[in-house]
Protein backbone atom coordinates (compact mmCIF):
# COMPACT_ATOMS: atom_id res chain seq x y z
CA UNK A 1 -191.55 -14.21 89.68
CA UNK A 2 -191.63 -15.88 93.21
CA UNK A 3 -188.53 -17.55 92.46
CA UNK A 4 -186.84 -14.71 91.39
CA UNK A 5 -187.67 -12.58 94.52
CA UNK A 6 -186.63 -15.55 96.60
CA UNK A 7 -183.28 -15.50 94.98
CA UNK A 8 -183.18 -11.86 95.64
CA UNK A 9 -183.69 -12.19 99.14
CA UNK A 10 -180.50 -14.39 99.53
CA UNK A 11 -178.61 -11.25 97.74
CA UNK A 12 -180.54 -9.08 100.55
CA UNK A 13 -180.07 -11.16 103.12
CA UNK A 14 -176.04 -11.22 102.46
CA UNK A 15 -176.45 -7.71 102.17
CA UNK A 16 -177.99 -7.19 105.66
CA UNK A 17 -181.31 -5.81 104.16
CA UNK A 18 -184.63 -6.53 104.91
CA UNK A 19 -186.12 -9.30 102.26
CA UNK A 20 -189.00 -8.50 100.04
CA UNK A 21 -192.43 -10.18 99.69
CA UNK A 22 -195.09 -10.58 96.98
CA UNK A 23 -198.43 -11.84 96.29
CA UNK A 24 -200.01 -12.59 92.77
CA UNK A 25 -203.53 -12.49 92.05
CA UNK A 26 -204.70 -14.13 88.80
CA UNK A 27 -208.37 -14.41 87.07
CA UNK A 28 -209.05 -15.68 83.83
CA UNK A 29 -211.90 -13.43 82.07
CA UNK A 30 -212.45 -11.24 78.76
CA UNK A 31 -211.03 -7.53 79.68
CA UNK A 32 -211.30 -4.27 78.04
CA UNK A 33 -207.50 -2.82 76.59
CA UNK A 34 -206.87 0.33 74.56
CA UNK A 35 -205.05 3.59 74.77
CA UNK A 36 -206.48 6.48 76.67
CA UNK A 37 -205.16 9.82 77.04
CA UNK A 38 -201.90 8.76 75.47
CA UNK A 39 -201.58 5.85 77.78
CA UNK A 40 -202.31 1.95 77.62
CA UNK A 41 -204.64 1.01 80.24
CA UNK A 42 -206.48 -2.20 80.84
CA UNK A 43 -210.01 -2.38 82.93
CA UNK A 44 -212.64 -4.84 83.49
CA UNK A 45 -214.40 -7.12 86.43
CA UNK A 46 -211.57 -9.52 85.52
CA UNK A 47 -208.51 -6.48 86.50
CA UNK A 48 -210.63 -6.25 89.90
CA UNK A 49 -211.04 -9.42 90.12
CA UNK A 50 -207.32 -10.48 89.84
CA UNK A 51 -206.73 -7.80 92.13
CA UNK A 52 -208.66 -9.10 94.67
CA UNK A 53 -207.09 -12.52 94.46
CA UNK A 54 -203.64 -10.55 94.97
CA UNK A 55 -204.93 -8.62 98.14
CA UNK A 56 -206.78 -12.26 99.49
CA UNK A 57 -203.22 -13.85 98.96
CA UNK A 58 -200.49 -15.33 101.08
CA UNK A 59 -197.13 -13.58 100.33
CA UNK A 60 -195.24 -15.43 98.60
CA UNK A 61 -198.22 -17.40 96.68
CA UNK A 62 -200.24 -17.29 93.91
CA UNK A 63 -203.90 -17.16 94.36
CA UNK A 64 -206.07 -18.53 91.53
CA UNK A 65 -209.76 -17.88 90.91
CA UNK A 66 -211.40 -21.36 90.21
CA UNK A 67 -211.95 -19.39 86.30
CA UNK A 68 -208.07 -19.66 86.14
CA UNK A 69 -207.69 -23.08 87.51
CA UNK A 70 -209.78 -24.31 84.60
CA UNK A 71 -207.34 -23.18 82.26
CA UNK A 72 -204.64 -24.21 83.32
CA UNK A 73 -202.85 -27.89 82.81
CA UNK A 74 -203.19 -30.55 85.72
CA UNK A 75 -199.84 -31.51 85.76
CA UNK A 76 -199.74 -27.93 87.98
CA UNK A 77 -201.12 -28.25 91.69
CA UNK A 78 -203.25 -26.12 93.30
CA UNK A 79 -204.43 -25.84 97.69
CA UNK A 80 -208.06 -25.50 97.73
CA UNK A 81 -208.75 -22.67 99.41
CA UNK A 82 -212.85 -22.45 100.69
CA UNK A 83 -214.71 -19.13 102.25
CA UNK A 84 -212.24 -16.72 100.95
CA UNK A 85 -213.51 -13.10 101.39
CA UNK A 86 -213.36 -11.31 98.18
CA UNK A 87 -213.75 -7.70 98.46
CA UNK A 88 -217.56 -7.14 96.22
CA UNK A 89 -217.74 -10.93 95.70
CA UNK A 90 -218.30 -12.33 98.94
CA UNK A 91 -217.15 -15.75 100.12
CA UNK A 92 -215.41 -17.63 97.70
CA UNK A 93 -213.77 -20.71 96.83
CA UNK A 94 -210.50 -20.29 95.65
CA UNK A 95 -206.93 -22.04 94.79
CA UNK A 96 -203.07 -21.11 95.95
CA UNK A 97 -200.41 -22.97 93.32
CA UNK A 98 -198.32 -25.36 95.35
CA UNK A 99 -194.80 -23.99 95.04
């Protein structure tokens, strides 16, 4: 997804426009899913808590909670991030994937 608005913002660039910027939060935990009120909806400490990594971010980066760092493959790199204020949580260590 980071790639892909990075390749945008050489179209937007060319085009004279301002470029766009994202963050991604993830968190690896069981979540509650189901339809409510004729609409699919998704809740749960782990929905906060991934948003929280999202709002902690860098733009441009993906911020990990150490749950989803477990889970995923070594062969991926990951910035230790340490004291991170997360909104509810307090200070926390966290990770950012190395681009």
């Amino acid at each position: 997804m980071i790639n892909f608005v990075k390749g945008l913002n050489l179209q937007q660039q060319g085009l004279g426009n301002d470029s766009w910027y994202i963050r991604i939060g993830v968190h690896t935990r069981p979540l509650i899913a189901g339809e409510a009120t004729h609409q699919f909806d998704i809740c749960g400490d782990a929905v906060n808590m991934a948003s929280r990594m999202e709002s902690s971010g860098a733009q441009m980066m993906i911020h990990s909670s150490k749950d989803t760092k477990m889970q995923i493959p070594e062969s991926l790199k990951f910035l230790k991030r340490e004291n991170v204020s997360v909104k509810d949580k307090g200070l926390l260590s966290t990770d950012v994937l190395e681009n």
